[in-house]
N, C-alpha and C. Protein backbone atom coordinates (compact mmCIF):
# COMPACT_ATOMS: atom_id res chain seq x y z
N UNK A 1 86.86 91.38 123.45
CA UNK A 1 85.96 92.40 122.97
C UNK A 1 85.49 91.99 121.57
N UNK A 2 84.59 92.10 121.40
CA UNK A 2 83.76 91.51 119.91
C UNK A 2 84.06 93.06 119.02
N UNK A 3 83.96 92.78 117.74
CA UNK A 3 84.27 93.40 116.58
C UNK A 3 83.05 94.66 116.55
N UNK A 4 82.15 94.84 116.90
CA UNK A 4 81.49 96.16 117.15
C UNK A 4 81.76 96.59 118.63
N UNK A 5 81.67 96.51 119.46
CA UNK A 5 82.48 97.04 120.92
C UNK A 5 83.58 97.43 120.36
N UNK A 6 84.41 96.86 119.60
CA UNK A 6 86.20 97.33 119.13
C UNK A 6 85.63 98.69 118.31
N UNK A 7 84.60 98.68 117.09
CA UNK A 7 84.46 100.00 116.54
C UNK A 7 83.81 101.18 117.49
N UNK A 8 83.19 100.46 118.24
CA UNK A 8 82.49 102.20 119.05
C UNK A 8 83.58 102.33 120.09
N UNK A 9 84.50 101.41 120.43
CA UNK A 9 85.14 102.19 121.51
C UNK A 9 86.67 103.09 120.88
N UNK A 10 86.79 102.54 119.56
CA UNK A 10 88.13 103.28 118.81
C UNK A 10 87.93 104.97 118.38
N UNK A 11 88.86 105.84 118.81
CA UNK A 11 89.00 106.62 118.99
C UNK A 11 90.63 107.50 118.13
N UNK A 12 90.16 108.53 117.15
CA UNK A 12 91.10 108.91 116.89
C UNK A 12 92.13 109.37 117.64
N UNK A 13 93.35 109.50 117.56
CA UNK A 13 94.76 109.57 118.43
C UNK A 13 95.53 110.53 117.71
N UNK A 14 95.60 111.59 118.67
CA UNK A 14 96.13 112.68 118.52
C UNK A 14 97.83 113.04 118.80
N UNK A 15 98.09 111.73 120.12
CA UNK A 15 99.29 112.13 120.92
C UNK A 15 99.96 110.67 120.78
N UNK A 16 100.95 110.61 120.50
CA UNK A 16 101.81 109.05 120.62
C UNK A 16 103.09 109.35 121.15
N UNK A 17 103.29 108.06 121.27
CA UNK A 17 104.96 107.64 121.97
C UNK A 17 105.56 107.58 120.89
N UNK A 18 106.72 108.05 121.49
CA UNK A 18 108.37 107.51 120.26
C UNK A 18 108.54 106.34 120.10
N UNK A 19 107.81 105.22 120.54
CA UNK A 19 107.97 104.05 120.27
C UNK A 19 107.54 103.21 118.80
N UNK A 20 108.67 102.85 118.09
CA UNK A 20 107.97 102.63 116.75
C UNK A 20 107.52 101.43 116.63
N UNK A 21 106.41 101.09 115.64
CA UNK A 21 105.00 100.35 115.42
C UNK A 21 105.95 98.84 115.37
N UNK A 22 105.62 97.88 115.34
CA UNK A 22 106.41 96.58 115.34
C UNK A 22 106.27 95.92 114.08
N UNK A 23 107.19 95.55 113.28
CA UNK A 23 107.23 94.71 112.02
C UNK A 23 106.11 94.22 111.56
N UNK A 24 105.83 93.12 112.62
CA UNK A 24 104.84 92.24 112.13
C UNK A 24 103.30 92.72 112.28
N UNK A 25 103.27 94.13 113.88
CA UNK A 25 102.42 94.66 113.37
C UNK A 25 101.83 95.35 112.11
N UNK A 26 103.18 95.83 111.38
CA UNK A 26 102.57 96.59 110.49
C UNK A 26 102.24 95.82 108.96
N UNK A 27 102.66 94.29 109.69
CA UNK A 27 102.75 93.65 108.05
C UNK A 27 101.11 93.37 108.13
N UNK A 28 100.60 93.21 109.32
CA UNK A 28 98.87 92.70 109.55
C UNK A 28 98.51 93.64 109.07
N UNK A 29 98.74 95.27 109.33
CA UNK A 29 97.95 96.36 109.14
C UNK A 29 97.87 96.47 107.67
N UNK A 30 99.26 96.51 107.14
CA UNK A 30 99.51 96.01 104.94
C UNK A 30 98.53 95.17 104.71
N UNK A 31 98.13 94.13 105.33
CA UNK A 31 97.57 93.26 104.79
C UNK A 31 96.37 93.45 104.93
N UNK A 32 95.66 94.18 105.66
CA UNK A 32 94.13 94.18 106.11
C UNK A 32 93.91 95.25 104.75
N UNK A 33 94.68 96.38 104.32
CA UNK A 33 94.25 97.40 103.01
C UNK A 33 94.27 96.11 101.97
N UNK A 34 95.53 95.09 101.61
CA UNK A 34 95.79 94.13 100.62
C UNK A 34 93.55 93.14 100.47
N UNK A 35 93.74 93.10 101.38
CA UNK A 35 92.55 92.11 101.57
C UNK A 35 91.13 93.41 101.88
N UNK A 36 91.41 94.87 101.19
CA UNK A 36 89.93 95.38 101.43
C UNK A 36 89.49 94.95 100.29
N UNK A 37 87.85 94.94 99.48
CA UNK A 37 87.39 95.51 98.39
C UNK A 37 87.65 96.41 97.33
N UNK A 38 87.29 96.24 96.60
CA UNK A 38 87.92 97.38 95.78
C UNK A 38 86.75 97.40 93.99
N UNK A 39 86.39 98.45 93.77
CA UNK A 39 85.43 98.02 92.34
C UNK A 39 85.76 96.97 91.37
N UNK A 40 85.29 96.37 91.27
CA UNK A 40 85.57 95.35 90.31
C UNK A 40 86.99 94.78 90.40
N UNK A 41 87.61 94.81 91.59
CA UNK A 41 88.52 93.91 92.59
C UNK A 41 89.88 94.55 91.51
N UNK A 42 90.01 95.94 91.13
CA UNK A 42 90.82 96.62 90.09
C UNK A 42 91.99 96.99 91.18
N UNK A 43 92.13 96.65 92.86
CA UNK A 43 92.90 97.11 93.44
C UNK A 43 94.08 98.37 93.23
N UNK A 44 93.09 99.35 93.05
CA UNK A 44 93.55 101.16 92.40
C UNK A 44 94.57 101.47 93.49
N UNK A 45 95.00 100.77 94.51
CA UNK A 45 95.77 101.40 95.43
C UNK A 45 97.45 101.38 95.38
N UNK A 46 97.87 102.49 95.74
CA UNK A 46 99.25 102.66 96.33
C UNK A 46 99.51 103.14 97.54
N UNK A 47 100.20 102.51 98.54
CA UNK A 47 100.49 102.49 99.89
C UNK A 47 102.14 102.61 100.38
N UNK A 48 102.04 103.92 100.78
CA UNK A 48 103.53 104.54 100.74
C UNK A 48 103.82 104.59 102.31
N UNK A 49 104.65 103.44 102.66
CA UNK A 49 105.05 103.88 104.43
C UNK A 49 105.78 104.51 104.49
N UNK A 50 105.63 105.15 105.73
CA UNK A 50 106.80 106.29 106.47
C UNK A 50 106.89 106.26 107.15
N UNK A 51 108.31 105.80 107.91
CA UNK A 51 108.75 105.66 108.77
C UNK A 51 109.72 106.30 109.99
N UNK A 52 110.91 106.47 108.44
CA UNK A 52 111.78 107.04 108.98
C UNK A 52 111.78 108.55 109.36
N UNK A 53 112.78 109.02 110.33
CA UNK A 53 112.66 110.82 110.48
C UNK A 53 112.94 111.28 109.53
N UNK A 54 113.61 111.08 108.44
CA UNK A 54 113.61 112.16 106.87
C UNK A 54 111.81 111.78 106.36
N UNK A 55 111.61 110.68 106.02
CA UNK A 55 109.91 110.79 105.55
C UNK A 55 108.77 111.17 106.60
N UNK A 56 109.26 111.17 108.15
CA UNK A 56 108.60 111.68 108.76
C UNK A 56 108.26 113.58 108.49
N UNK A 57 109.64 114.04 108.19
CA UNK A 57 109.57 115.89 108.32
C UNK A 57 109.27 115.73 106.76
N UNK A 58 109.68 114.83 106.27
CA UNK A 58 108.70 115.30 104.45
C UNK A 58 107.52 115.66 104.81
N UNK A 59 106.56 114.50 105.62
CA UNK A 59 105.10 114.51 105.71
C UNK A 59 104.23 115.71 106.59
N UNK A 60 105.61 116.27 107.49
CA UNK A 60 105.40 117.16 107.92
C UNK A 60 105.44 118.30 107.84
N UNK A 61 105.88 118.68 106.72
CA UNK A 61 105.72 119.96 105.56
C UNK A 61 104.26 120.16 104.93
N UNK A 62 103.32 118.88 104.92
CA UNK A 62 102.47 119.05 104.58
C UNK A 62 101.06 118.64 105.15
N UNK A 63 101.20 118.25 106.39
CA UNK A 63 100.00 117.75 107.44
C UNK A 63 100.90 118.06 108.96
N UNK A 64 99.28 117.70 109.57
CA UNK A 64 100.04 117.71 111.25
C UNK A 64 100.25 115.94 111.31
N UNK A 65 101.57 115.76 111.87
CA UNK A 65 101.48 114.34 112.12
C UNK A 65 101.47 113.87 113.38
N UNK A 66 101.41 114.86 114.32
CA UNK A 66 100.78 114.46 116.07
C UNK A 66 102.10 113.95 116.43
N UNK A 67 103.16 113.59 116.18
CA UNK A 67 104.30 112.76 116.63
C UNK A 67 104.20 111.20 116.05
N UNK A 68 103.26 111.08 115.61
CA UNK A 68 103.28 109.11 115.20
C UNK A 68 104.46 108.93 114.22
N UNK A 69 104.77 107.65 114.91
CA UNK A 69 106.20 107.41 114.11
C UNK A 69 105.70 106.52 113.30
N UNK A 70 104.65 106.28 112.52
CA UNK A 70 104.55 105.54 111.29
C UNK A 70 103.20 106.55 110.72
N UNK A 71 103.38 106.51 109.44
CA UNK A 71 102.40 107.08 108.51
C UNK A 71 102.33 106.16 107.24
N UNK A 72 100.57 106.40 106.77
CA UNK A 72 101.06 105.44 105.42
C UNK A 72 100.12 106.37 104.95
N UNK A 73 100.84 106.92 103.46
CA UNK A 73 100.03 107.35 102.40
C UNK A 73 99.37 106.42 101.65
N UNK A 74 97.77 106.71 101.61
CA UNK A 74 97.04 106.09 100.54
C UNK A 74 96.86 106.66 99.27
N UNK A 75 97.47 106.02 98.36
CA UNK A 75 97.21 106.62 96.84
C UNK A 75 96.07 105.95 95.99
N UNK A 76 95.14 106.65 95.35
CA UNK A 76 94.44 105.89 94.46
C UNK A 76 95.35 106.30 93.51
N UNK A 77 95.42 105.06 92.03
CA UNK A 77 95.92 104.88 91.00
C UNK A 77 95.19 104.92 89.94
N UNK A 78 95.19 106.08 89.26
CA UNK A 78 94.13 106.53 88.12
C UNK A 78 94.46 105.36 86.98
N UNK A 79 95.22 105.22 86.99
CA UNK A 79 95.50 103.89 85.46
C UNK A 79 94.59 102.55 85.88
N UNK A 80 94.61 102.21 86.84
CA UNK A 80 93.75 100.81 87.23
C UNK A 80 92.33 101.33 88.22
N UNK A 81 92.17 102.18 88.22
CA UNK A 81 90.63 102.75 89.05
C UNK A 81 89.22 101.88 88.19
N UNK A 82 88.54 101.65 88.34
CA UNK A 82 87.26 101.26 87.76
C UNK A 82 86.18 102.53 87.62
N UNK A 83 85.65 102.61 86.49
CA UNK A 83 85.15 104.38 86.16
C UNK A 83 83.56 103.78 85.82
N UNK A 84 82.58 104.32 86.20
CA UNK A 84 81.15 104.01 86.32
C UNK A 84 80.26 104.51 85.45
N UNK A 85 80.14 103.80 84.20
CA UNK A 85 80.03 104.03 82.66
C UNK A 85 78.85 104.85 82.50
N UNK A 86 78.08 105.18 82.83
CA UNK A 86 77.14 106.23 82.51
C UNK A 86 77.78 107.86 83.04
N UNK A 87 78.15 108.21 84.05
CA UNK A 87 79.07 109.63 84.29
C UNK A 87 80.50 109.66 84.73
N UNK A 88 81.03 108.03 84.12
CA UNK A 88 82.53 108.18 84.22
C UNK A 88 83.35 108.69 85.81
N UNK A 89 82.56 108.39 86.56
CA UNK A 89 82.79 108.89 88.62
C UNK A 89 83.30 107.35 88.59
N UNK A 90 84.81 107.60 89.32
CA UNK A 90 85.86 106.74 89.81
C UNK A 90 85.08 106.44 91.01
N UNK A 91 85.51 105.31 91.25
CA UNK A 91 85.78 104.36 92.91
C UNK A 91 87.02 104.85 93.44
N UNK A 92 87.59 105.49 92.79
CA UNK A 92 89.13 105.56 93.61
C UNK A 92 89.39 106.02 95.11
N UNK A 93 88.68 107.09 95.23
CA UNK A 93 88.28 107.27 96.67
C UNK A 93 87.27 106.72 97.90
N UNK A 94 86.67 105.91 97.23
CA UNK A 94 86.04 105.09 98.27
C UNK A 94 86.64 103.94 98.35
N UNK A 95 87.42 103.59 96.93
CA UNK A 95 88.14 102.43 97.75
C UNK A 95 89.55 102.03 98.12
N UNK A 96 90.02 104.19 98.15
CA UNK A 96 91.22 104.31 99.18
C UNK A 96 90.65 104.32 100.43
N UNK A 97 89.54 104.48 100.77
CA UNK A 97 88.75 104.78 101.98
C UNK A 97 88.25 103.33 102.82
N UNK A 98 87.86 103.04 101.94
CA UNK A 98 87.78 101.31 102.63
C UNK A 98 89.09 100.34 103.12
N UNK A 99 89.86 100.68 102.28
CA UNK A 99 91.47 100.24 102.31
C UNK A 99 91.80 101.01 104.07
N UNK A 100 91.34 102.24 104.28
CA UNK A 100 92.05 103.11 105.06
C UNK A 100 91.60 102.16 106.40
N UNK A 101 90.52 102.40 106.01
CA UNK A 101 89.20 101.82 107.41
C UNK A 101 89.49 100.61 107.39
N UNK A 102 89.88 99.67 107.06
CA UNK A 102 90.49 98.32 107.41
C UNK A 102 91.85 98.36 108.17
N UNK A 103 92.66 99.03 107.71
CA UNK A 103 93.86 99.35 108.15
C UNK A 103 94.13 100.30 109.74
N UNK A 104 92.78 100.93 109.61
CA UNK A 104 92.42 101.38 111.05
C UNK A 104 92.01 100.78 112.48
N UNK A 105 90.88 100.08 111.69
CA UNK A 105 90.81 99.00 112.03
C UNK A 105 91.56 97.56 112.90
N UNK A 106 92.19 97.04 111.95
CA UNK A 106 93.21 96.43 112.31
C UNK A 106 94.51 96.93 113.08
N UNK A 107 94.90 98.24 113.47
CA UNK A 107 95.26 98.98 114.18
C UNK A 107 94.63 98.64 115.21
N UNK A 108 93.68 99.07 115.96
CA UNK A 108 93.00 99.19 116.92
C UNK A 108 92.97 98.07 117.69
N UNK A 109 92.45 96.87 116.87
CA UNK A 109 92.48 95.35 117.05
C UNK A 109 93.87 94.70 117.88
N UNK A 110 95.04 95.36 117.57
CA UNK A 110 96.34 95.60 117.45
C UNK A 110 96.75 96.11 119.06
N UNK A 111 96.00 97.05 119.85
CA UNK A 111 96.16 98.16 120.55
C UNK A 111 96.91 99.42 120.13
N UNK A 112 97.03 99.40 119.00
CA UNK A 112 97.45 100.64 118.50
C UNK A 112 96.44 101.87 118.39
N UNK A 113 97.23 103.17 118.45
CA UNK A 113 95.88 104.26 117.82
C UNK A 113 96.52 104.57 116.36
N UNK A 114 95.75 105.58 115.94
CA UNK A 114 95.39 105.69 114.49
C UNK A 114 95.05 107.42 114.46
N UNK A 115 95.01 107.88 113.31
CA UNK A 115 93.96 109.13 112.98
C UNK A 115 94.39 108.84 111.65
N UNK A 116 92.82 109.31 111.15
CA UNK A 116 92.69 109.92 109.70
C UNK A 116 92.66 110.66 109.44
N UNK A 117 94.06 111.23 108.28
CA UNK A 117 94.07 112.65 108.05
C UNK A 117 93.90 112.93 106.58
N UNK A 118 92.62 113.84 106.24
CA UNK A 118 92.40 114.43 105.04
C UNK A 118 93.04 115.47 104.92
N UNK A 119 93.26 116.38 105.86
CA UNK A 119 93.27 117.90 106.06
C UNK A 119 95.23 117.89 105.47
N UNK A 120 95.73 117.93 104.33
CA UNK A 120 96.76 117.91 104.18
C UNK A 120 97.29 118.68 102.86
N UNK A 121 98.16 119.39 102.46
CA UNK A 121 98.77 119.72 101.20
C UNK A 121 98.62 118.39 100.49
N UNK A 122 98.26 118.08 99.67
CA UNK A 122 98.41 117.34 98.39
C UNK A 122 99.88 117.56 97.44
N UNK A 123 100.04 118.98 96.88
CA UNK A 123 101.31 119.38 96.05
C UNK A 123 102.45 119.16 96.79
N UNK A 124 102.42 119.44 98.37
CA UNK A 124 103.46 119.22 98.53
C UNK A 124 103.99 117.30 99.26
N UNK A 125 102.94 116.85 99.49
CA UNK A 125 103.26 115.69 99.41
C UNK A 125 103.88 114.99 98.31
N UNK A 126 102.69 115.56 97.12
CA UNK A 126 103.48 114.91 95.40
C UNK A 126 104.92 115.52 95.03
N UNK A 127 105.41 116.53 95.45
CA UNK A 127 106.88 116.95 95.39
C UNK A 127 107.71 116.40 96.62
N UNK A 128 107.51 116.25 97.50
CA UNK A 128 108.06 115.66 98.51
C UNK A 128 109.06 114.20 98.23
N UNK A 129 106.98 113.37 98.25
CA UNK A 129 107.77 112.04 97.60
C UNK A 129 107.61 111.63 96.00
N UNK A 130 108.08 112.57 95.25
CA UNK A 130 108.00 112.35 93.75
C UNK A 130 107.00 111.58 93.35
N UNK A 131 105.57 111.82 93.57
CA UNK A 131 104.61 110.79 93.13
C UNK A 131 104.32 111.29 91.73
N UNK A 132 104.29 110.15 90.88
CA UNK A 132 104.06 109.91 89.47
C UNK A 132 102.80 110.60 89.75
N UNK A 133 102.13 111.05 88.11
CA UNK A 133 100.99 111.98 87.88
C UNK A 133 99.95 110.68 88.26
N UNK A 134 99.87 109.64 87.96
CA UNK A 134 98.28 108.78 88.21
C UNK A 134 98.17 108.17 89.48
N UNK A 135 99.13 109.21 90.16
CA UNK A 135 98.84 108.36 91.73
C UNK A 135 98.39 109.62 92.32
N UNK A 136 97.11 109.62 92.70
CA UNK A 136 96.37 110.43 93.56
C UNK A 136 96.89 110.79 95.38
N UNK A 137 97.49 111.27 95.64
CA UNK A 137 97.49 111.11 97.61
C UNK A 137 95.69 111.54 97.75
N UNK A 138 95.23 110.22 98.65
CA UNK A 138 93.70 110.71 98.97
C UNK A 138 93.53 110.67 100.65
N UNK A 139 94.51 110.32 101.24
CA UNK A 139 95.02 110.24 102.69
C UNK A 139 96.27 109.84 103.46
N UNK A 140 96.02 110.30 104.67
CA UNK A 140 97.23 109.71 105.46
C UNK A 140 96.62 109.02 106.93
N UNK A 141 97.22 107.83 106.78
CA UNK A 141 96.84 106.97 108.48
C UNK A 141 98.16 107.02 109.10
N UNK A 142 97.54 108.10 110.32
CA UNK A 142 98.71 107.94 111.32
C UNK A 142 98.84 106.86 111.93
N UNK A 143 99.77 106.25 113.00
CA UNK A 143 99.84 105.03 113.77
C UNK A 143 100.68 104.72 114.51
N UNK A 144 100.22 104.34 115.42
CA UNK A 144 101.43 104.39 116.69
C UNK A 144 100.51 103.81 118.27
N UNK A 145 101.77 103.81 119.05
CA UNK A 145 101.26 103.41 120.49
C UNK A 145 100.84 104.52 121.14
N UNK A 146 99.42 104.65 121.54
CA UNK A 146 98.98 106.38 122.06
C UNK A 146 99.84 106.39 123.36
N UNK A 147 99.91 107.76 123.65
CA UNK A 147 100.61 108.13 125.10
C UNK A 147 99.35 108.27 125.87
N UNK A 148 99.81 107.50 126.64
CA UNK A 148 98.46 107.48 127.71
C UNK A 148 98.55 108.80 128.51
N UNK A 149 99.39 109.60 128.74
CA UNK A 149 99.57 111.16 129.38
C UNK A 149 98.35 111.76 128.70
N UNK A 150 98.38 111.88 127.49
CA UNK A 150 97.33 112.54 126.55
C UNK A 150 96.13 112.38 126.86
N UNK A 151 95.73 111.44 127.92
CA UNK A 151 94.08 111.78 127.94
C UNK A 151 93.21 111.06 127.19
N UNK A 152 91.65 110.91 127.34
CA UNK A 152 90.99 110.63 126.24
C UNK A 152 91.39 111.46 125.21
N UNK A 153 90.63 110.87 123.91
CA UNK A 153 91.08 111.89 122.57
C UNK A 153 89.25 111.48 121.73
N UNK A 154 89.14 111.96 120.84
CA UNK A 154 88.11 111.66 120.26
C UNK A 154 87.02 112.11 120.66
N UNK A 155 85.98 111.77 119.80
CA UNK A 155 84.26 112.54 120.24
C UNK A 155 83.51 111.05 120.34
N UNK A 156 83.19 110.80 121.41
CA UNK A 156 82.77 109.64 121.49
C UNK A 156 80.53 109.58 120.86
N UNK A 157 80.37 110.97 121.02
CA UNK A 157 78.72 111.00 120.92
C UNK A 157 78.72 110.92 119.29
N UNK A 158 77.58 110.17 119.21
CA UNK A 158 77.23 109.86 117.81
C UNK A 158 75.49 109.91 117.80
N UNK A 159 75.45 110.34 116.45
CA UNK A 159 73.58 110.53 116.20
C UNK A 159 72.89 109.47 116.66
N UNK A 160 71.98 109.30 117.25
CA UNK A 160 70.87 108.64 117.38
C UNK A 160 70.37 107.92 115.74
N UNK A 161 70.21 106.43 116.10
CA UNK A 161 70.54 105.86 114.68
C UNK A 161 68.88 106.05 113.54
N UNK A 162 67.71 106.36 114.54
CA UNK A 162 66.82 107.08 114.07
C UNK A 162 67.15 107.92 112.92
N UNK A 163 68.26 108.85 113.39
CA UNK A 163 68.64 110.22 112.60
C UNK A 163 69.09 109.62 111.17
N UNK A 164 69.31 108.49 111.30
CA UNK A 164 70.66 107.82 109.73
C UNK A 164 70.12 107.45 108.93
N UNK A 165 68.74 106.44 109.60
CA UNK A 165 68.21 105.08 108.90
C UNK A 165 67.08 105.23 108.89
N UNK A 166 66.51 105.50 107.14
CA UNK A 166 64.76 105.08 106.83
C UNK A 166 65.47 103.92 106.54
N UNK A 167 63.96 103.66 106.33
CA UNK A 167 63.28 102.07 105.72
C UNK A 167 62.06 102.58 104.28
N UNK A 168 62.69 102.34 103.12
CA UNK A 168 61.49 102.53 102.23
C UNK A 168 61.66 103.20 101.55
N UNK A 169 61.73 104.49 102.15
CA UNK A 169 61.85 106.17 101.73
C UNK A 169 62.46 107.08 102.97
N UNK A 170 63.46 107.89 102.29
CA UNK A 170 63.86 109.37 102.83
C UNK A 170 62.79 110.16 103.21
């Protein structure tokens, strides 16, 4: 499958197996955030795995985690962020976001599923796992082997690319 067929057919994953993610898978998946972009290559990130069932029910105090037995918090790092000198607006979140989407990515590539989760307590993640004040939580990538019982998952319809893309002018 070529590298755009792999993005339109990946699908967030709602339902997984107890089966946990494999070593070396997850050292590719580390490495695909290690090797994203980042502003002025300031690599603002912190990447917190979770694995085990105590950091699993931490994370679960403060998001839904569907059952995936691996999670990785993305932190942007306010001390090394790159800040955009006329209104001082961080990269930090776009390039926890690019980090994420590589790592999803490479998941998929993998046969693994994935979801991206914004929808989460923040405070209680930062009390959970004692995150220092300049580490932002700006997401969580679930990950795991989907249970095929579960069904499709995801919204596969997307806008008509008309709808996205001038040329020139808006």
């Amino acid at each position: 499958m070529d590298f755009l067929q792999m993005i339109k057919s990946r699908r967030s994953v709602r339902a997984y197996l107890p089966q946990a993610v494999e070593a070396e898978k997850l050292n590719r998946i580390l490495t695909a955030a290690q090797a994203a972009p980042t502003a002025c290559n300031r690599q603002p990130l912190r990447l917190l795995v979770v694995q085990s069932a105590e950091g699993l029910r931490k994370l679960e105090k403060a998001a839904q985690t569907y059952g995936a037995p691996l999670a990785i918090l993305v932190c942007a790092d306010h001390d090394r962020v790159w800040r955009r000198p006329f209104d001082g607006v961080t990269a930090a979140h776009i390039d926890a976001s690019i980090a994420t989407d590589h790592m999803m990515l490479v998941a998929a590539e993998l046969g693994l599923g994935s979801v991206w989760i914004c929808h989460f307590k923040p405070d209680v993640i930062r009390g959970e796992f004692d995150l220092p004040a300049h580490l932002e939580p700006v997401n969580l990538l679930l990950i795991g082997h989907p249970d095929p019982s579960a069904g499709p998952q995801g919204n596969p319809e997307r806008r008509p690319l008309e709808e996205l893309v001038s040329y020139e002018t808006l």
